[in-house]
PDB file of N, CA and C in Angstrom:
ATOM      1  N   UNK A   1     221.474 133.961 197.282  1.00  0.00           N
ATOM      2  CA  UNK A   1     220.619 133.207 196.387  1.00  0.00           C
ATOM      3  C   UNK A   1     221.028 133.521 194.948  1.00  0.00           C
ATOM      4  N   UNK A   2     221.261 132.702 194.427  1.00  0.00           N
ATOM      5  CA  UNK A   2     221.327 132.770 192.864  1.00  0.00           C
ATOM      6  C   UNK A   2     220.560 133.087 191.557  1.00  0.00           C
ATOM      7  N   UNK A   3     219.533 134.318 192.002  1.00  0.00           N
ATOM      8  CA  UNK A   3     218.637 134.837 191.461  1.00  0.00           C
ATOM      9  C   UNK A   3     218.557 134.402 189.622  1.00  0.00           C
ATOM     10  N   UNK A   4     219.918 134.973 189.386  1.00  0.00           N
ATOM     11  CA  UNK A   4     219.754 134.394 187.910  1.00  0.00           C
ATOM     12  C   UNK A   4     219.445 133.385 187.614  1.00  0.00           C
ATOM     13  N   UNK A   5     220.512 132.527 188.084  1.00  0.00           N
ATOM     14  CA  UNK A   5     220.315 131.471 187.492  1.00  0.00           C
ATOM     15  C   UNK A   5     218.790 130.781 187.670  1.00  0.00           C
ATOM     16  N   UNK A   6     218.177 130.768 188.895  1.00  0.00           N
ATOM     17  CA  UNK A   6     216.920 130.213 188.883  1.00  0.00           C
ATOM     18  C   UNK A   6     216.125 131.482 187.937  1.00  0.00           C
ATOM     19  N   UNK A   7     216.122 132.200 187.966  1.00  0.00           N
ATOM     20  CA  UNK A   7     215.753 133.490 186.557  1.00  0.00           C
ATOM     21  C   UNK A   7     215.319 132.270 185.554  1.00  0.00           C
ATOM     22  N   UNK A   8     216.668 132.316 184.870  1.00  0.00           N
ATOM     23  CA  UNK A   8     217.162 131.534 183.789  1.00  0.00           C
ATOM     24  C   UNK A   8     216.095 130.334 183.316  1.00  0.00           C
ATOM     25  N   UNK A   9     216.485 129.347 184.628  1.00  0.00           N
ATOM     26  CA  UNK A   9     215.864 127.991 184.562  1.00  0.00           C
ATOM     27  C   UNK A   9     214.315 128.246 184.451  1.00  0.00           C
ATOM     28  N   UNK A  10     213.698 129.434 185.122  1.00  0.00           N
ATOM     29  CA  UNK A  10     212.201 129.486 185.334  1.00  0.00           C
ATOM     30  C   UNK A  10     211.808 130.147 183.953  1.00  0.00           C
ATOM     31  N   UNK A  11     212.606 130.792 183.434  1.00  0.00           N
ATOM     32  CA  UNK A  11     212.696 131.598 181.994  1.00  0.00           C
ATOM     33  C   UNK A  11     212.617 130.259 180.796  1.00  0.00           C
ATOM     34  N   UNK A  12     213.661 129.970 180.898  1.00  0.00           N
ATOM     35  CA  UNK A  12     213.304 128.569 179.578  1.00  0.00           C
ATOM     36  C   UNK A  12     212.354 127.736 179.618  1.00  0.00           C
ATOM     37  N   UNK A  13     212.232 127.609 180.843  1.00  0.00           N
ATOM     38  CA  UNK A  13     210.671 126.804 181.047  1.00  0.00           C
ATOM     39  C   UNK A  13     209.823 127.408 180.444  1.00  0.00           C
ATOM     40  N   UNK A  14     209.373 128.475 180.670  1.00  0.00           N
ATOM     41  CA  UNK A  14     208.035 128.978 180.594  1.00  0.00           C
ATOM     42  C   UNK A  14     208.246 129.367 179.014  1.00  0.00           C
ATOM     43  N   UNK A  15     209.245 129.174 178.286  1.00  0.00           N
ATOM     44  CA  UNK A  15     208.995 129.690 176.862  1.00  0.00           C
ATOM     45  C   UNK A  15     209.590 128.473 175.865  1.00  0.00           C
ATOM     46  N   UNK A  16     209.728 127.204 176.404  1.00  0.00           N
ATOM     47  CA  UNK A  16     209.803 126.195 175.848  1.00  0.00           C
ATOM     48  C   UNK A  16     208.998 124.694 176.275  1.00  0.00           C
ATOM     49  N   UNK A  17     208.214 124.647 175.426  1.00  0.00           N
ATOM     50  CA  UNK A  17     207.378 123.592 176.393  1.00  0.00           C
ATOM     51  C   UNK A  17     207.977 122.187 176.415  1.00  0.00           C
ATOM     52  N   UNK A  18     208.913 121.625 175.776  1.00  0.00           N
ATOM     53  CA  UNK A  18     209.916 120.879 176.195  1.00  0.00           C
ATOM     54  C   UNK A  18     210.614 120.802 177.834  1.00  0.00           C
ATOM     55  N   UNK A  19     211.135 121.838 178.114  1.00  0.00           N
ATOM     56  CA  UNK A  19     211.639 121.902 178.692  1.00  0.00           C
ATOM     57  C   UNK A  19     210.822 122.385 180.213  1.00  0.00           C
ATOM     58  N   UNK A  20     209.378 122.777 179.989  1.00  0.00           N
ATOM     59  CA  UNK A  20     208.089 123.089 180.697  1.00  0.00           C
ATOM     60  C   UNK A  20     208.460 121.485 181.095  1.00  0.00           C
ATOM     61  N   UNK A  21     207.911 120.653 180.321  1.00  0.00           N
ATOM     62  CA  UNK A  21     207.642 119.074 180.721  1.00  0.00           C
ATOM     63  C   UNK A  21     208.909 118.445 181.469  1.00  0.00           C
ATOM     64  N   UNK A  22     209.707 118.787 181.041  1.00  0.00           N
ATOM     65  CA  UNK A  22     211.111 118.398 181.722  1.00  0.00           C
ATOM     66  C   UNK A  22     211.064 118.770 182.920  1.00  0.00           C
ATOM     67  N   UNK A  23     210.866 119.690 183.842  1.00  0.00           N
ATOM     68  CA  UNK A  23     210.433 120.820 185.168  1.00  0.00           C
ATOM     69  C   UNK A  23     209.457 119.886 185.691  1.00  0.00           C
ATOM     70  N   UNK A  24     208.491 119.677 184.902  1.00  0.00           N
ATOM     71  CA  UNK A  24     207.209 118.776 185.473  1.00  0.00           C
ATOM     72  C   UNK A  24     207.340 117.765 185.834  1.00  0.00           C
ATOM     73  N   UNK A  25     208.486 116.965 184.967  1.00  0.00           N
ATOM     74  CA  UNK A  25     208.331 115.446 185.612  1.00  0.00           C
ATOM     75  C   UNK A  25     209.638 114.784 186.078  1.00  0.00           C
ATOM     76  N   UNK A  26     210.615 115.765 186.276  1.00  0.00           N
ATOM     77  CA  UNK A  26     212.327 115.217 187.015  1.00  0.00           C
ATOM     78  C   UNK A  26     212.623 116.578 186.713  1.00  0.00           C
ATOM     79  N   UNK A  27     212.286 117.495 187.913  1.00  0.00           N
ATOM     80  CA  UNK A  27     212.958 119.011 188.085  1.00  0.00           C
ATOM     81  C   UNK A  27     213.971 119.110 188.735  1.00  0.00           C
ATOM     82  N   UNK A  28     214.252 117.815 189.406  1.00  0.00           N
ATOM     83  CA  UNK A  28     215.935 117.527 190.061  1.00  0.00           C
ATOM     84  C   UNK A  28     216.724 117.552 188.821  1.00  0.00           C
ATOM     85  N   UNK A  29     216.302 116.207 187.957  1.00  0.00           N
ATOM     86  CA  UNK A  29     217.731 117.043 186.569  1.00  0.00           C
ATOM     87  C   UNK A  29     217.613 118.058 185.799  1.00  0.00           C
ATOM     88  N   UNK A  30     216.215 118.789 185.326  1.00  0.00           N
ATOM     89  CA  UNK A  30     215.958 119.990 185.101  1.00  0.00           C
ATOM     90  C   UNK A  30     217.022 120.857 185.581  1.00  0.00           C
ATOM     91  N   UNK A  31     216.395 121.142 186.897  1.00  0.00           N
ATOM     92  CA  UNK A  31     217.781 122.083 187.884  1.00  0.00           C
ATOM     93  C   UNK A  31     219.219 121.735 187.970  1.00  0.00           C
ATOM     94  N   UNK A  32     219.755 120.428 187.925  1.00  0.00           N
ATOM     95  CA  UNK A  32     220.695 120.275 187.919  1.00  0.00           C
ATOM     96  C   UNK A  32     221.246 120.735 186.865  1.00  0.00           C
ATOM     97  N   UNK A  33     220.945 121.377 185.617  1.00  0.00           N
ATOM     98  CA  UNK A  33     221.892 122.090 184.920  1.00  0.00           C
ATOM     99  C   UNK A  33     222.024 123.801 185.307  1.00  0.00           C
ATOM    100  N   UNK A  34     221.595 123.722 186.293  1.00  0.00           N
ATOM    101  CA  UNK A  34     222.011 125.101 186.338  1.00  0.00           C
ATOM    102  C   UNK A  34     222.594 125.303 187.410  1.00  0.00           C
ATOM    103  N   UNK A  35     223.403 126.694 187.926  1.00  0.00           N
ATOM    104  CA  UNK A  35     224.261 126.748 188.813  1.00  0.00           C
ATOM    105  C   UNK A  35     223.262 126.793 190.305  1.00  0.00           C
ATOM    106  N   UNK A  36     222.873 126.524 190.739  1.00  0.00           N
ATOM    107  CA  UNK A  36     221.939 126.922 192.147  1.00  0.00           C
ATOM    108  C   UNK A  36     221.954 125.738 193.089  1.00  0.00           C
ATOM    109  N   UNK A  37     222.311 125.948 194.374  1.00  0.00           N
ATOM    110  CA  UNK A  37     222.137 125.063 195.294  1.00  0.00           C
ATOM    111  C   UNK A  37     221.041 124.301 195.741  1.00  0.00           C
ATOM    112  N   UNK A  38     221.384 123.529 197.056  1.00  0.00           N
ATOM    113  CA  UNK A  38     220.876 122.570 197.061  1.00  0.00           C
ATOM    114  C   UNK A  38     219.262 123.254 197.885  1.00  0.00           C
ATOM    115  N   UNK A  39     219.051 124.032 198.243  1.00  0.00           N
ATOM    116  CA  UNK A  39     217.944 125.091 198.848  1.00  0.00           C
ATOM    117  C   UNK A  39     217.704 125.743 197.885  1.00  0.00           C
ATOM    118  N   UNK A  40     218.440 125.934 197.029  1.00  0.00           N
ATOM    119  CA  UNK A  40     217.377 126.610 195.705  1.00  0.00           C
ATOM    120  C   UNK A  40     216.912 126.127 194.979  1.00  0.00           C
ATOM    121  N   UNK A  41     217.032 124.847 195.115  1.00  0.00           N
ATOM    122  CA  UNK A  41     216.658 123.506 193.965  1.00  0.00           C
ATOM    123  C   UNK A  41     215.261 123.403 194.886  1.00  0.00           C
ATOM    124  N   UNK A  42     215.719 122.836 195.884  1.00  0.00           N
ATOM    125  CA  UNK A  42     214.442 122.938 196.406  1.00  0.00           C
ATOM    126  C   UNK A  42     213.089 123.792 196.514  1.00  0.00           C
ATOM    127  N   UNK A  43     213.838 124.734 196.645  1.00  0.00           N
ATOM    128  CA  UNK A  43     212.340 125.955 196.596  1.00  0.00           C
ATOM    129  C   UNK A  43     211.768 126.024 195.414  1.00  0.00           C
ATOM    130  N   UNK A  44     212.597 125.972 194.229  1.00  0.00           N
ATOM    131  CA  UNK A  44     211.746 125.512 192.942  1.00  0.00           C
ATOM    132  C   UNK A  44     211.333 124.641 192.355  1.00  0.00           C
ATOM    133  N   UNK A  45     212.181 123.361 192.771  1.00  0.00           N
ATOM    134  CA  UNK A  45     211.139 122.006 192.845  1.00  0.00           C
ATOM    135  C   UNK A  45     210.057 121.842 193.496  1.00  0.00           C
ATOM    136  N   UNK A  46     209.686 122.441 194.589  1.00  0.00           N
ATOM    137  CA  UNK A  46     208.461 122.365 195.197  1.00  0.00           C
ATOM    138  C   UNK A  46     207.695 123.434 194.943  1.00  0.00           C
ATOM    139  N   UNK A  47     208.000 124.310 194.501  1.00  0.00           N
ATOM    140  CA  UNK A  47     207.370 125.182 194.106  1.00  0.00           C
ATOM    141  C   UNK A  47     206.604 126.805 194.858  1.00  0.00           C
ATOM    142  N   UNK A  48     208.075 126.948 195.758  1.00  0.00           N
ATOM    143  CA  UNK A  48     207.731 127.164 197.294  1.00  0.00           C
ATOM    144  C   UNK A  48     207.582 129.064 196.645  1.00  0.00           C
ATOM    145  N   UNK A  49     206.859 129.413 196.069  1.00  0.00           N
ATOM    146  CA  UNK A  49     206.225 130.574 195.531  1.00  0.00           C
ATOM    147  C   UNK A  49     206.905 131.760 196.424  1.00  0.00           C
ATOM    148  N   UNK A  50     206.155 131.873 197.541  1.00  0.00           N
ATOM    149  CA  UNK A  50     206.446 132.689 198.571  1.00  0.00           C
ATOM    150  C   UNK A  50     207.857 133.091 199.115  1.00  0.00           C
ATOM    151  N   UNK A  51     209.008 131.886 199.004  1.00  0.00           N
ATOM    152  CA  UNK A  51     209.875 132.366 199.574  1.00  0.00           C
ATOM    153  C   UNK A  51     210.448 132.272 197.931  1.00  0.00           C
ATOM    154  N   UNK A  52     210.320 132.309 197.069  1.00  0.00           N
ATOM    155  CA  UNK A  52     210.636 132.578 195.825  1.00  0.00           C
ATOM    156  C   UNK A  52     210.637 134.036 195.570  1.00  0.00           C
ATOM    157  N   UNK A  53     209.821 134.493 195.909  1.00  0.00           N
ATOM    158  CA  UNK A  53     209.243 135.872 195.702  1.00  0.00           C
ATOM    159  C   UNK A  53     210.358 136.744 196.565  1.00  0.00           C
ATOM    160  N   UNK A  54     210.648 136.283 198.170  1.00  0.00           N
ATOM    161  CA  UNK A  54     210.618 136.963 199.211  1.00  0.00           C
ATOM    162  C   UNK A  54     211.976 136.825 199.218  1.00  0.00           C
ATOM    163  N   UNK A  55     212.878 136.294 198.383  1.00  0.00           N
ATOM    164  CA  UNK A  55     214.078 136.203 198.192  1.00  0.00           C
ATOM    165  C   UNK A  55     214.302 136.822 196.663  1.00  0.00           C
ATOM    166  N   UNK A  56     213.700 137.185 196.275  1.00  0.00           N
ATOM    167  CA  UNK A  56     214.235 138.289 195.118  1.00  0.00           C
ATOM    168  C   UNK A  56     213.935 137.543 193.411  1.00  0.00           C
ATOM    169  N   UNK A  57     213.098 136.470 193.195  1.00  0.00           N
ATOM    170  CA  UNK A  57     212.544 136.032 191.665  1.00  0.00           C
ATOM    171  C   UNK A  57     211.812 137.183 191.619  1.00  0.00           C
ATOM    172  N   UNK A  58     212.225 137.422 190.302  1.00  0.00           N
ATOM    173  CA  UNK A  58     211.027 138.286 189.319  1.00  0.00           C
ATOM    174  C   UNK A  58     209.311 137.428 189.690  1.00  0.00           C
ATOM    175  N   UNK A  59     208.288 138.382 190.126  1.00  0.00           N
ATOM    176  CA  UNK A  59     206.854 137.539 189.882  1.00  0.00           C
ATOM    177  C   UNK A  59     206.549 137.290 188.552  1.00  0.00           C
ATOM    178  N   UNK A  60     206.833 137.963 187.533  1.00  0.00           N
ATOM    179  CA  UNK A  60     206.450 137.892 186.275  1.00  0.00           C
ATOM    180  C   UNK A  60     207.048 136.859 185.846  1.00  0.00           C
ATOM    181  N   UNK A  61     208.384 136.837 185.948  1.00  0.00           N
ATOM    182  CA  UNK A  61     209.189 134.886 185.584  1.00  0.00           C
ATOM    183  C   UNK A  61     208.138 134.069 186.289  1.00  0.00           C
ATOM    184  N   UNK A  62     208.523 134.174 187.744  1.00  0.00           N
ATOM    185  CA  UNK A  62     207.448 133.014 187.991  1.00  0.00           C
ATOM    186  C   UNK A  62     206.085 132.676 187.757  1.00  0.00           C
ATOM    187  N   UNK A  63     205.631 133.723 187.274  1.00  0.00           N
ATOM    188  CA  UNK A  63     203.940 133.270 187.142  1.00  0.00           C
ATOM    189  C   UNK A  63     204.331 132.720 185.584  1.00  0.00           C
ATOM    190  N   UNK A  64     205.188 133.252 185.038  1.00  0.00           N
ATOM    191  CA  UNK A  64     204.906 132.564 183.789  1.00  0.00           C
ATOM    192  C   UNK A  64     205.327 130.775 183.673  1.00  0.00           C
ATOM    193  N   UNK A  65     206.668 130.953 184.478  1.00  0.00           N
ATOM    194  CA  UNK A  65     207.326 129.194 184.726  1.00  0.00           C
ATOM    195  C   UNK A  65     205.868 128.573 185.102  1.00  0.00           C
ATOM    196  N   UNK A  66     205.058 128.953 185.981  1.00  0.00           N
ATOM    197  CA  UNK A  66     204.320 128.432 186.590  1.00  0.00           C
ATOM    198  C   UNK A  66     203.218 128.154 185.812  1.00  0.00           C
ATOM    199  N   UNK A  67     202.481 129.074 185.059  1.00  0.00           N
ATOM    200  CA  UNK A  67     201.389 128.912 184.440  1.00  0.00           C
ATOM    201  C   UNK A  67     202.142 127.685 183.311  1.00  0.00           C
ATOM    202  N   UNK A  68     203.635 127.572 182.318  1.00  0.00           N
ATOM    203  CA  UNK A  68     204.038 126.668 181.645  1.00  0.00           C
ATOM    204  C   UNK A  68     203.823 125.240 182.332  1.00  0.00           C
ATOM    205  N   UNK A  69     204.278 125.334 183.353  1.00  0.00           N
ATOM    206  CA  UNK A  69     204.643 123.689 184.249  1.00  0.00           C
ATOM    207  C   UNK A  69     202.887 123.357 184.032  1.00  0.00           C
ATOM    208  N   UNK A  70     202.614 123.740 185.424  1.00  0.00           N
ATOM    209  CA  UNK A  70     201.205 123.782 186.069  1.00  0.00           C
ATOM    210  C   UNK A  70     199.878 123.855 185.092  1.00  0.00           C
ATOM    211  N   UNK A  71     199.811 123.911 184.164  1.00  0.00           N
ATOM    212  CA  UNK A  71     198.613 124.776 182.919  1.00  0.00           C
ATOM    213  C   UNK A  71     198.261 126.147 183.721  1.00  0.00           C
ATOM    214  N   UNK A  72     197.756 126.656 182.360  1.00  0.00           N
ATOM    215  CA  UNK A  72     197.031 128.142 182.708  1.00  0.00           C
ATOM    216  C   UNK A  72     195.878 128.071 183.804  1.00  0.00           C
ATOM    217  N   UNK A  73     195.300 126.920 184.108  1.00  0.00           N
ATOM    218  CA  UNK A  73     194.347 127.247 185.242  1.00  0.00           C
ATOM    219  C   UNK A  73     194.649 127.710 186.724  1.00  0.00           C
ATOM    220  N   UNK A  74     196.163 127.052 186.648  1.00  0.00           N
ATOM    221  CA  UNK A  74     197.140 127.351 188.179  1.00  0.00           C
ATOM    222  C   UNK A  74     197.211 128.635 188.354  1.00  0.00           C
ATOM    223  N   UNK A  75     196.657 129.636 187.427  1.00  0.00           N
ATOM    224  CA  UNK A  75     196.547 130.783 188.190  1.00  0.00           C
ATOM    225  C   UNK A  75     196.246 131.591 189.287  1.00  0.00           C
ATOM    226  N   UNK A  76     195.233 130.922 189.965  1.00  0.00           N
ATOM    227  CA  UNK A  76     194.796 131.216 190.934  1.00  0.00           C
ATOM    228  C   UNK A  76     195.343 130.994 192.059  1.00  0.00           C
ATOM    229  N   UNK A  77     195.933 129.372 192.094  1.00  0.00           N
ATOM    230  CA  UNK A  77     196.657 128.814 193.173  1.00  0.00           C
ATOM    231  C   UNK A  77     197.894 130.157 192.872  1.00  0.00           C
ATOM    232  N   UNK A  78     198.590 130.506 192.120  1.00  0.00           N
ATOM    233  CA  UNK A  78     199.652 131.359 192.248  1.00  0.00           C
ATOM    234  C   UNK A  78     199.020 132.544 192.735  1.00  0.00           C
ATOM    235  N   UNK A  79     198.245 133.272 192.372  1.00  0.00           N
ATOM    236  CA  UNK A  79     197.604 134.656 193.280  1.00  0.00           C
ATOM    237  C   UNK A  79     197.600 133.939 194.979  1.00  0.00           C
ATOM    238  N   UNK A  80     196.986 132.783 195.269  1.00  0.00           N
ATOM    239  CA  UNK A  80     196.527 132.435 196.213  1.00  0.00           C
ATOM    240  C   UNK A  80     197.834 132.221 197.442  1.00  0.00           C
ATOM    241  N   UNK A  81     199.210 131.610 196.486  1.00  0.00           N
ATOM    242  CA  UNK A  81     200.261 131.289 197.276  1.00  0.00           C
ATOM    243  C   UNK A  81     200.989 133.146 197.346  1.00  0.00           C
ATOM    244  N   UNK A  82     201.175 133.540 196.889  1.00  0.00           N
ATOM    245  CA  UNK A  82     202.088 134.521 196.378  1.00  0.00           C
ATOM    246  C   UNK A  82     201.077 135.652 197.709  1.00  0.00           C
ATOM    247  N   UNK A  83     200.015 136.084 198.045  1.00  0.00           N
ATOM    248  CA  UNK A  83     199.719 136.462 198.972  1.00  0.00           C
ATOM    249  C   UNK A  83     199.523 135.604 200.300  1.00  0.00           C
ATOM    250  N   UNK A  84     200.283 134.587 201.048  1.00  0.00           N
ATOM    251  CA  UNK A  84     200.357 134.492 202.175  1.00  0.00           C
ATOM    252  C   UNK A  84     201.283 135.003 203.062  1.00  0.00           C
ATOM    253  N   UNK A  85     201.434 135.270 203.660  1.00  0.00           N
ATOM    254  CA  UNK A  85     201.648 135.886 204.780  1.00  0.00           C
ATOM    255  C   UNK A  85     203.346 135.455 204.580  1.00  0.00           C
ATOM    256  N   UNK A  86     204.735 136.457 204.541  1.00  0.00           N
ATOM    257  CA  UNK A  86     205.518 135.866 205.263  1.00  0.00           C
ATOM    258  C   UNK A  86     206.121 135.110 206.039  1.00  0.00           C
ATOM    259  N   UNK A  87     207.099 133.888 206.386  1.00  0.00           N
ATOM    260  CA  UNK A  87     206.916 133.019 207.014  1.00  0.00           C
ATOM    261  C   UNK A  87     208.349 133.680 208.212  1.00  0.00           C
TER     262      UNK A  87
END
């Protein structure tokens, strides 16, 4: 998995809100600038938390990408995804 680079992509998001909105509304070309496959595009286009985590993202990147995309209220849904169960 290409940890950085989705690093990276979840990193500029969350500290540019340009690029927050860009993630939000065509995260296929979002991602497409960065080096990560076609399963890692996916897990962060959908927003698949858990196996985000369980494959080695920083939680702190992601809660922050997340709270940028999502607004600050998505907090909870992220506590809520981020403790289920292994798949």
């Amino acid at each position: 998995m290409s940890i950085n680079a989705i690093e990276k992509a979840l990193w500029q998001a969350s500290i540019n809100p340009a690029l927050a909105q860009a993630l939000r509304e065509d995260a296929d070309s979002y991602l497409s600038q960065y080096n990560i496959d076609d399963k890692e595009r996916a897990l962060v286009a959908g927003w698949q938390l858990r196996a985000m985590l369980d494959n080695g993202v920083h939680p702190m990147v992601l809660l922050m990408a997340y709270a940028a995309v999502n607004g600050p209220e998505a907090g909870m849904k992220y506590v809520e995804e981020i403790h289920k169960p292994q798949a």
